[in-house]
Protein backbone atom coordinates (compact mmCIF):
# COMPACT_ATOMS: atom_id res chain seq x y z
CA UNK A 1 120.28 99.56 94.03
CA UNK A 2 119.42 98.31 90.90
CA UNK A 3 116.07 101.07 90.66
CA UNK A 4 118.82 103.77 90.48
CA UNK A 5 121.13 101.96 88.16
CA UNK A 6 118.57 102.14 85.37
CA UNK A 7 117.09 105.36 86.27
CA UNK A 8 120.63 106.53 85.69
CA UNK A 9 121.38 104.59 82.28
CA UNK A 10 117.25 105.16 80.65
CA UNK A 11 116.73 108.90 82.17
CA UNK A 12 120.35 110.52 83.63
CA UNK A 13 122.33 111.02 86.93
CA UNK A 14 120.47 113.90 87.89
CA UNK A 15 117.06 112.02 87.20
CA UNK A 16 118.39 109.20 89.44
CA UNK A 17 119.48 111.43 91.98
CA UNK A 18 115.93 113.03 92.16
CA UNK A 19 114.84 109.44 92.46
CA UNK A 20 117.05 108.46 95.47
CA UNK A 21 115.82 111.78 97.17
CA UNK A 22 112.31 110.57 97.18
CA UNK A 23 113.06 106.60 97.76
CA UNK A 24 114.93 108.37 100.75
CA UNK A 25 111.56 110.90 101.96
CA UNK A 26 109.03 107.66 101.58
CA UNK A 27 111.78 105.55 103.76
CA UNK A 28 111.75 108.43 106.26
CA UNK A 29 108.14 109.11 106.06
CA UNK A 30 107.61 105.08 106.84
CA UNK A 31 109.71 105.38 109.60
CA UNK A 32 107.62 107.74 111.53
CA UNK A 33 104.36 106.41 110.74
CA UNK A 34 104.50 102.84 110.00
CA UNK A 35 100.75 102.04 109.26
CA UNK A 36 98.45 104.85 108.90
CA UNK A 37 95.56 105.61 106.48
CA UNK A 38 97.78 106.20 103.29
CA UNK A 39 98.86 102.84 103.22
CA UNK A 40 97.30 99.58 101.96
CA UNK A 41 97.61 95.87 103.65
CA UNK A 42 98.24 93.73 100.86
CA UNK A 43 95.15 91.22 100.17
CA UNK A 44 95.76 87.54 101.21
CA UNK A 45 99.65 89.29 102.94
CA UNK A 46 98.74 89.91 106.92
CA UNK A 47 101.31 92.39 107.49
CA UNK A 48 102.65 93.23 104.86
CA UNK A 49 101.81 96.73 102.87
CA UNK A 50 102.36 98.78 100.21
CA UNK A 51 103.40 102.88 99.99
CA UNK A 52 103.35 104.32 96.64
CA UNK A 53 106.51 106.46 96.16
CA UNK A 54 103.92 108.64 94.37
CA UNK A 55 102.78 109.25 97.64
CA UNK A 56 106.38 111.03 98.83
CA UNK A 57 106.29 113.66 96.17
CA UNK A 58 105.06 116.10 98.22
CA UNK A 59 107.95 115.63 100.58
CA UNK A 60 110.67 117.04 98.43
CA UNK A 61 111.13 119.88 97.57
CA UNK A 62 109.72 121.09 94.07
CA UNK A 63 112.93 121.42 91.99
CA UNK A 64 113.79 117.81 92.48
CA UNK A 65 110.23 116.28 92.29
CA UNK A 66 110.11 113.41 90.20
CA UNK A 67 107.59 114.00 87.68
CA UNK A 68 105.50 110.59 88.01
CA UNK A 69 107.42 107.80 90.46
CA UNK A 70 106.15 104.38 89.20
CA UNK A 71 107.58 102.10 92.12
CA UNK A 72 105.77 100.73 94.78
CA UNK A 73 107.68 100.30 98.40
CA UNK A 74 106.66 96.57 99.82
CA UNK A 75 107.09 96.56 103.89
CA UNK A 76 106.29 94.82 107.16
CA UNK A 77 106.24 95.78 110.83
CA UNK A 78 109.23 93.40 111.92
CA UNK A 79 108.83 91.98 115.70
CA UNK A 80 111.37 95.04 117.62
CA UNK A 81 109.24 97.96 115.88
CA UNK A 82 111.29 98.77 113.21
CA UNK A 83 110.11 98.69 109.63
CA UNK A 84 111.20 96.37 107.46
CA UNK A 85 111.53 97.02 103.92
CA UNK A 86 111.24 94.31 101.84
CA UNK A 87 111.82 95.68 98.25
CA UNK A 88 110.36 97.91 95.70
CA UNK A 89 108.29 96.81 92.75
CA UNK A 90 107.49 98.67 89.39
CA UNK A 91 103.68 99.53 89.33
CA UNK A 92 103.04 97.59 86.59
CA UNK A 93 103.96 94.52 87.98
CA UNK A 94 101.72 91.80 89.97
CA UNK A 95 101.60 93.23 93.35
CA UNK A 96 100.30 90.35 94.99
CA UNK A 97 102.86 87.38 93.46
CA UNK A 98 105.69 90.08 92.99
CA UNK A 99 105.12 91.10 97.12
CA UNK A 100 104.63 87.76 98.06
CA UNK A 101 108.37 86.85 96.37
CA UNK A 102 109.83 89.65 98.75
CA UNK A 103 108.24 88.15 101.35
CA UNK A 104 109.61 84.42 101.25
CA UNK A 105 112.51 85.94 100.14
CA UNK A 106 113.04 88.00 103.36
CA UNK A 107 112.35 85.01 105.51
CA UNK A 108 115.31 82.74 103.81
């Protein structure tokens, strides 16, 4: 995953590896509830939404928090139940043309 790749090169292994541990909690934590308060519907994108890594901190444990995750984890309900993940963005990217991009490129 390309995320990783460049956490490793700009901050370290170990930083990456803290990184993977949280992209791994938020994946987990989507899993089990799908759409629930702390998530957002993206504007204009029926069914699609957005979970802040930022949002998974809590869920590992404190030695291997990363400090302040920046990405952004763009999903969908697919049709059998399961959650769909559909990429990651950087926060300061476009959320709405940057989501939408996942999105058509999901459904090629």
């Amino acid at each position: 995953m390309r995320i990783l790749t460049e956490s490793a090169q700009h901050f370290g292994l170990a930083a990456a590896e803290r990184y993977h541990r949280l992209m791994l909690a938020a994946f987990s934590r989507l899993a089990e509830f799908a759409v629930s308060p702390v998530v957002d519907e993206i504007p204009g994108m029926p069914g699609v939404y957005v979970y802040p890594l930022a949002l998974a901190r809590r869920l590992v444990p404190t030695e291997i928090r990363v400090r302040d995750p920046r990405h952004l984890i763009i999903y969908r309900l697919a049709s059998d139940g399961f959650i769909e993940i559909l990429g990651l963005v950087h926060d300061r990217m476009l959320l709405g043309p940057e989501a939408d991009r996942l999105r058509r490129s999901a459904e090629d």
